[in-house]
Protein backbone atom coordinates (compact mmCIF):
# COMPACT_ATOMS: atom_id res chain seq x y z
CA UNK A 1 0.00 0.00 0.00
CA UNK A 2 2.95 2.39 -0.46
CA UNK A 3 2.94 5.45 -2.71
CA UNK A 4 4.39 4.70 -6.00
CA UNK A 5 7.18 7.13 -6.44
CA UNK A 6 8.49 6.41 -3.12
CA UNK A 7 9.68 3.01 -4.33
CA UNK A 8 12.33 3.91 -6.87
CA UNK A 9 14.90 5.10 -4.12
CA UNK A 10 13.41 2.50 -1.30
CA UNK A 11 16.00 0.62 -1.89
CA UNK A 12 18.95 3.04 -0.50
CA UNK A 13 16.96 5.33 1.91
CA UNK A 14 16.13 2.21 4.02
CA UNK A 15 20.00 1.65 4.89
CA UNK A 16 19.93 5.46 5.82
CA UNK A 17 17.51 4.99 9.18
CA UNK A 18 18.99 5.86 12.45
CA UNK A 19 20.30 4.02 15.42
CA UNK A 20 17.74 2.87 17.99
CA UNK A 21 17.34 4.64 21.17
CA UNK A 22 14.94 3.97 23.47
CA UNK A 23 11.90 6.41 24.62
CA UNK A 24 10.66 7.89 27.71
CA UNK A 25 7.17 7.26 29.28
CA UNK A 26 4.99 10.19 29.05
CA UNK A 27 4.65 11.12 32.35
CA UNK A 28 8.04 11.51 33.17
CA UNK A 29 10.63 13.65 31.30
CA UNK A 30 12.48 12.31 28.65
CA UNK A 31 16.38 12.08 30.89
CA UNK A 32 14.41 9.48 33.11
CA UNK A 33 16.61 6.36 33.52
CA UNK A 34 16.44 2.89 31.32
CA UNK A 35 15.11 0.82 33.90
CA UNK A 36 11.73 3.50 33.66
CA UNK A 37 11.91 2.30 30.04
CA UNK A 38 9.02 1.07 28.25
CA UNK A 39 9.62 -2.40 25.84
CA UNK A 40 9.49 -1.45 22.63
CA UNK A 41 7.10 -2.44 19.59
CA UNK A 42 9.89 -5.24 18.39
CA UNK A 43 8.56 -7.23 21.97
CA UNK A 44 7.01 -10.13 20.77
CA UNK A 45 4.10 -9.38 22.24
CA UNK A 46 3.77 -5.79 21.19
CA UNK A 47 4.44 -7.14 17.78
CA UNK A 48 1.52 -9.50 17.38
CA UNK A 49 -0.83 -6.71 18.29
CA UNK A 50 1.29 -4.47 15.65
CA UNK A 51 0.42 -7.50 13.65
CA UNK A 52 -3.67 -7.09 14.17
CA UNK A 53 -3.69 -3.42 14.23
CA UNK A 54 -2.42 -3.27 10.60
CA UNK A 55 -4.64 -6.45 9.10
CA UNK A 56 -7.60 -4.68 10.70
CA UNK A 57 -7.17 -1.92 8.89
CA UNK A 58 -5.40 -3.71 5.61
CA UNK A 59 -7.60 -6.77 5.55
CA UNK A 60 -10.66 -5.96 7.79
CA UNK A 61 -9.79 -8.87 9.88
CA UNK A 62 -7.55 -9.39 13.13
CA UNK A 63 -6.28 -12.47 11.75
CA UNK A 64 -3.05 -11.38 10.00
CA UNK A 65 -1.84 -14.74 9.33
CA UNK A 66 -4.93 -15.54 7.24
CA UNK A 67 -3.25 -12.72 4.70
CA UNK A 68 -0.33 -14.52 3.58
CA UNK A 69 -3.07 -15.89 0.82
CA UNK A 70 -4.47 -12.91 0.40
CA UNK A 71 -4.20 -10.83 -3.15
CA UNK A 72 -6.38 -8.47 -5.51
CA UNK A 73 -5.86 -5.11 -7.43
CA UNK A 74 -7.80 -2.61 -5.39
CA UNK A 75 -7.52 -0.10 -8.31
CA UNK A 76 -5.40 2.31 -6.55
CA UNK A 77 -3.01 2.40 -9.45
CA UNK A 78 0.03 -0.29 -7.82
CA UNK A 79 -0.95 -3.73 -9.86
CA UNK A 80 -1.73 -6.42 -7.49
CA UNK A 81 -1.74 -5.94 -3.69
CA UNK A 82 -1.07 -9.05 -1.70
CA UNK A 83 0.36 -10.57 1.27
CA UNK A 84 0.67 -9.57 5.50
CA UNK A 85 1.23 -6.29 4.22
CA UNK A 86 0.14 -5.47 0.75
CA UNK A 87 3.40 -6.05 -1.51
CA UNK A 88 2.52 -4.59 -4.79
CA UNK A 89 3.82 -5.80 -7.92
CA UNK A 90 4.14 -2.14 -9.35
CA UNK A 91 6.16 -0.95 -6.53
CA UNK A 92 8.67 -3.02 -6.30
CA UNK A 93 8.34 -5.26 -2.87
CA UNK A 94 6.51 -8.08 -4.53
CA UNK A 95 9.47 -8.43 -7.07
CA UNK A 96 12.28 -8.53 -3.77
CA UNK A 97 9.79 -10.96 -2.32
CA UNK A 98 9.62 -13.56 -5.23
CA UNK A 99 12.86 -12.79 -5.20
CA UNK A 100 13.92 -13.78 -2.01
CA UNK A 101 11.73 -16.80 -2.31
CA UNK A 102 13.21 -18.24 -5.20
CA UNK A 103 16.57 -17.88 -3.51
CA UNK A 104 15.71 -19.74 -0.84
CA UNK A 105 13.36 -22.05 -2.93
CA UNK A 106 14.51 -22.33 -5.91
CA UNK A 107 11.62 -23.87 -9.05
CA UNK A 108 8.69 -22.51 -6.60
CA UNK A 109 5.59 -21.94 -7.93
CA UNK A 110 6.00 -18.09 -8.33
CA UNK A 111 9.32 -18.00 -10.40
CA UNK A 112 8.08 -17.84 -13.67
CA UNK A 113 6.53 -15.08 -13.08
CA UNK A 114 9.82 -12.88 -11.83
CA UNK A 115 10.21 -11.69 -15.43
CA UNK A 116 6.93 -10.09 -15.31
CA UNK A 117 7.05 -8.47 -11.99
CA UNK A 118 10.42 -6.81 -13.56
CA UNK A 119 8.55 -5.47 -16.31
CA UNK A 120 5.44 -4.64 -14.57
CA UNK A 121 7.56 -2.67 -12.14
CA UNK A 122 6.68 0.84 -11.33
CA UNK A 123 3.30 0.20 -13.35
CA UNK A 124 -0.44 -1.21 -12.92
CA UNK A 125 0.08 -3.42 -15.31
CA UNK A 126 -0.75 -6.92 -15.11
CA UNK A 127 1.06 -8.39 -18.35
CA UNK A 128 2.71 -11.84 -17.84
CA UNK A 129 0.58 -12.26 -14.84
CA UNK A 130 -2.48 -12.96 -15.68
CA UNK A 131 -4.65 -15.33 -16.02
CA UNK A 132 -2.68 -17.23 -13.42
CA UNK A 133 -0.88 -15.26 -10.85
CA UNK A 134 -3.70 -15.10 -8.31
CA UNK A 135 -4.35 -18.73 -8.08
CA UNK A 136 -0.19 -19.29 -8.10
CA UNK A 137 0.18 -16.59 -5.03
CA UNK A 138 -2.45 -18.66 -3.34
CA UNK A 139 -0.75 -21.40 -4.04
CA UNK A 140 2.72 -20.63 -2.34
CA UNK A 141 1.22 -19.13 0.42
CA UNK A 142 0.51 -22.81 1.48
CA UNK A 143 4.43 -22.95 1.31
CA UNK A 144 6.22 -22.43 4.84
CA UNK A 145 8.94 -21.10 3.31
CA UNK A 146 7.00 -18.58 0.98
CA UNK A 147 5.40 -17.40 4.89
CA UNK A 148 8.70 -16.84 6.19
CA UNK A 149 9.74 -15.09 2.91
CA UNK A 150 6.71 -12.83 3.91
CA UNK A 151 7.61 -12.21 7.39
CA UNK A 152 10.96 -11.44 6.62
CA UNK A 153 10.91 -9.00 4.10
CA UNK A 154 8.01 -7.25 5.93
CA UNK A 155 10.84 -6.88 9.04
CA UNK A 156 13.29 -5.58 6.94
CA UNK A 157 11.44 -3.09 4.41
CA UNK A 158 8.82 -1.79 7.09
CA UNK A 159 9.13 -3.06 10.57
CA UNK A 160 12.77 -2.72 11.42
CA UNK A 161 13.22 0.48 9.78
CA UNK A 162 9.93 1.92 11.57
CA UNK A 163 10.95 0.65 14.74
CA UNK A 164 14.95 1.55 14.57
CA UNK A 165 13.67 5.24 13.86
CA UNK A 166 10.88 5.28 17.03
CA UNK A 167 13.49 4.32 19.08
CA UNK A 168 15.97 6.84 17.87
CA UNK A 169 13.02 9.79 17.84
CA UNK A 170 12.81 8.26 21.96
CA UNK A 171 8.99 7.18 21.27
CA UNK A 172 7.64 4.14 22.97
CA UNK A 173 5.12 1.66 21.86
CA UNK A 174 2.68 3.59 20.17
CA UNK A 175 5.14 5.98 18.46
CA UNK A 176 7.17 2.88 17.11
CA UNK A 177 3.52 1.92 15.87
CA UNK A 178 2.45 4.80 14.15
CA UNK A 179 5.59 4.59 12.15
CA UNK A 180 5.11 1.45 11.19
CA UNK A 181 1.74 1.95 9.91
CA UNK A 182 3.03 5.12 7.98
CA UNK A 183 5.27 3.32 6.02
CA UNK A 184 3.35 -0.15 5.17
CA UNK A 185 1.09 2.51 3.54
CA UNK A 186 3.29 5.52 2.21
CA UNK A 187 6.75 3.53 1.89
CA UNK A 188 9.68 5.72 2.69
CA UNK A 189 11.97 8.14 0.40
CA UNK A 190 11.89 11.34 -0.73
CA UNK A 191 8.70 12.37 -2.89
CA UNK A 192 5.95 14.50 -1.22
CA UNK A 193 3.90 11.94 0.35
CA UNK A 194 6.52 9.28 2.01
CA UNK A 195 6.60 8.64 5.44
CA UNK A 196 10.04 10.56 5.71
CA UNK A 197 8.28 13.47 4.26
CA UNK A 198 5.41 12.81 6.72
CA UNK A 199 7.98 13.02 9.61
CA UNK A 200 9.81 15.66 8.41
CA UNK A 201 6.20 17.83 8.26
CA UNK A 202 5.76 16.71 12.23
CA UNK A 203 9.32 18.09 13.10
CA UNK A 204 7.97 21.79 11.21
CA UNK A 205 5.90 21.80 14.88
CA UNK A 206 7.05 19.75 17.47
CA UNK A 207 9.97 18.04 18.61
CA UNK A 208 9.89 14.18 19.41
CA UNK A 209 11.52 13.28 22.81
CA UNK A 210 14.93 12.22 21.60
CA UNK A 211 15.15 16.28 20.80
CA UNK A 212 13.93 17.96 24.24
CA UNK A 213 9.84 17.35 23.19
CA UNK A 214 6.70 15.94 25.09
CA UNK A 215 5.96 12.90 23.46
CA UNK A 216 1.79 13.37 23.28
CA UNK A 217 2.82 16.77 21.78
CA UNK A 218 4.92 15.71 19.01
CA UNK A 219 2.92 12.03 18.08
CA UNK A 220 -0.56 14.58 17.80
CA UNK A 221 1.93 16.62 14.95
CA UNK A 222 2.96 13.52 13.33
CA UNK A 223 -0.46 11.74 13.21
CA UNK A 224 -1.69 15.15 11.90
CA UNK A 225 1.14 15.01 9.16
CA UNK A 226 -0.06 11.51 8.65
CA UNK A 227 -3.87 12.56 8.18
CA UNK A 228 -2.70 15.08 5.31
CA UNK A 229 -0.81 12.88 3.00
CA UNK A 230 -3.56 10.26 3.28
CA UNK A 231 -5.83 13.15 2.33
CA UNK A 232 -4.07 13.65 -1.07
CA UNK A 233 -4.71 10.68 -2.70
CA UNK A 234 -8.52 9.02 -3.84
CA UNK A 235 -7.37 5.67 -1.97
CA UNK A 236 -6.69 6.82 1.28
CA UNK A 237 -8.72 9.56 1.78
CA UNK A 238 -10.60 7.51 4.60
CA UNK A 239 -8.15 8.25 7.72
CA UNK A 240 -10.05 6.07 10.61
CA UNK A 241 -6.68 4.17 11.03
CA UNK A 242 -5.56 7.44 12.40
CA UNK A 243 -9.16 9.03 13.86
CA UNK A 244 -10.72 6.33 15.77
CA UNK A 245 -7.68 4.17 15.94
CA UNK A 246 -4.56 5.44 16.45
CA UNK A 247 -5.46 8.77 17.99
CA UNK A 248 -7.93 7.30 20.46
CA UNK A 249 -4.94 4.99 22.36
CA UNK A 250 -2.88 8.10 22.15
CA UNK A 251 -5.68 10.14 23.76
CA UNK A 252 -6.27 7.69 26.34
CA UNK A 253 -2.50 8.04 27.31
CA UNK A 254 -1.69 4.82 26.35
CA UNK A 255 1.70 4.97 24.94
CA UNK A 256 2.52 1.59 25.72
CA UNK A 257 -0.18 -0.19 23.45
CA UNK A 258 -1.24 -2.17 26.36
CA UNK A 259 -4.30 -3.98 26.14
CA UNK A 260 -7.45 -3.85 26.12
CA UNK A 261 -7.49 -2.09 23.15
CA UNK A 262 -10.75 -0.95 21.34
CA UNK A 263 -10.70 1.13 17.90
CA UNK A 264 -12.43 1.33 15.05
CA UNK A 265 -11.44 0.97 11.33
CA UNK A 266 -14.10 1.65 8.58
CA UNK A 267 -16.45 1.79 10.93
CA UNK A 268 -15.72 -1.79 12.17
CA UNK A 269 -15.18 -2.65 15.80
CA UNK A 270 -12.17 -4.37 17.32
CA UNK A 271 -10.93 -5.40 20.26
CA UNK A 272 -7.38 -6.78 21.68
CA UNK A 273 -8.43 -7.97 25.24
């Protein structure tokens, strides 16, 4: 679900992340010692409710490992969307998938197509993929190896880099979170709607806590950043991830991401008890 253009320099401006640091809770200022800590979103724990948070509002479901299957165009200009978190054949991170797949399973189901997925690269287009590319997907999601294919290169394209810079901004839980769900749907780089640029917009108002800022403060600038790049394009223009979702634990204080949780995504109810 990331923009387009963000994709052709993906490749690079992931290596450029910071250094993890940890945050400070919000009640307390930000010099308060490592034992007052908070575990970050990379706990497992705090990860499989990461995990949730994004299939409920990627997949309308709390069952992210149901969505290794899952793939369709949803006409929002990037080819085929499929996967735990949307890898798009016309941006790029379906094609380092396969990629990776074939590496490490060399003949699978999917490597015929990797010639196509070159091709359709930076495009909507479906050519050399259909008619069968659905079905084949489907097919190699029944493949362990093809799941762990997924997990990985979700942890290194999104999930690492989202987490590595929480840490380093000194945000806890939720901050680590509401990176991560920035850049599963805007990717990162340089172009006017990438999560860097989103970040960069919160830092025109607020400072995070790594920099001398309250926390609250600075994730209510960043979420607002977050609400106006959705805003610009057709297929995003719905922002309950942020409204009813990710602004209602940060309103309730909860920086931690501890459960219960309760939010709403398209008008849909959830619930992490």
């Amino acid at each position: 679900m990331r923009h387009p253009s963000a994709l052709p320099a993906r490749r690079t401006a992931l290596a450029l992340f910071g250094a993890a640091l940890a945050g400070a809770p919000f009640w307390r200022p930000a010099h308060a010692g490592a034992a007052a800590r908070a575990t970050g979103l990379d706990d497992p724990a705090k990860k499989e409710i990461a995990m949730r948070l994004v299939s409920s509002a990627e997949n309308s479901s709390l069952d992210w490992k149901a969505q290794y299957r899952y793939i369709e165009d949803i006409g929002d200009g990037r080819g085929y969307t499929a996967g735990i978190i949307g890898f798009c054949s016309g941006t790029g991170d379906m094609l380092d998938l396969v990629e990776l797949y074939t590496a490490r399973r060399p003949g699978n189901v999917l490597a015929a197509y990797l010639p196509a997925l070159r091709a359709v690269d930076g495009s909507d287009s479906h050519d050399g993929l259909d008619p069968g590319f659905p079905d084949d997907w489907r097919r190699a999601a029944l493949d362990t190896a093809f799941q762990r294919a997924q997990d990985d290169e979700r942890d290194r394209v999104y999930f690492g880099p989202a987490v590595r810079q929480g840490k380093a901004d000194g945000l806890r839980v939720l901050g680590q979170f509401a990176y991560y769900d920035a850049i599963v749907m805007h990717g990162d780089g340089d172009d006017p709607l990438s999560f860097r640029t989103i970040r960069r917009r919160a830092l025109r108002s607020a400072r995070p806590p790594a920099q001398g800022g309250d926390e609250v403060t600075y994730l209510h600038a960043f979420l607002d950043a977050r609400v106006w790049a959705m805003k610009q394009e057709p297929a995003h223009e719905d922002t309950s991830r942020v409204d009813t979702a990710q602004r209602v634990f940060l309103r309730q204080g909860n920086l931690d991401l501890d459960p219960p949780l309760d939010w709403k995504v398209y008008g849909d109810s959830y619930h992490i008890g």
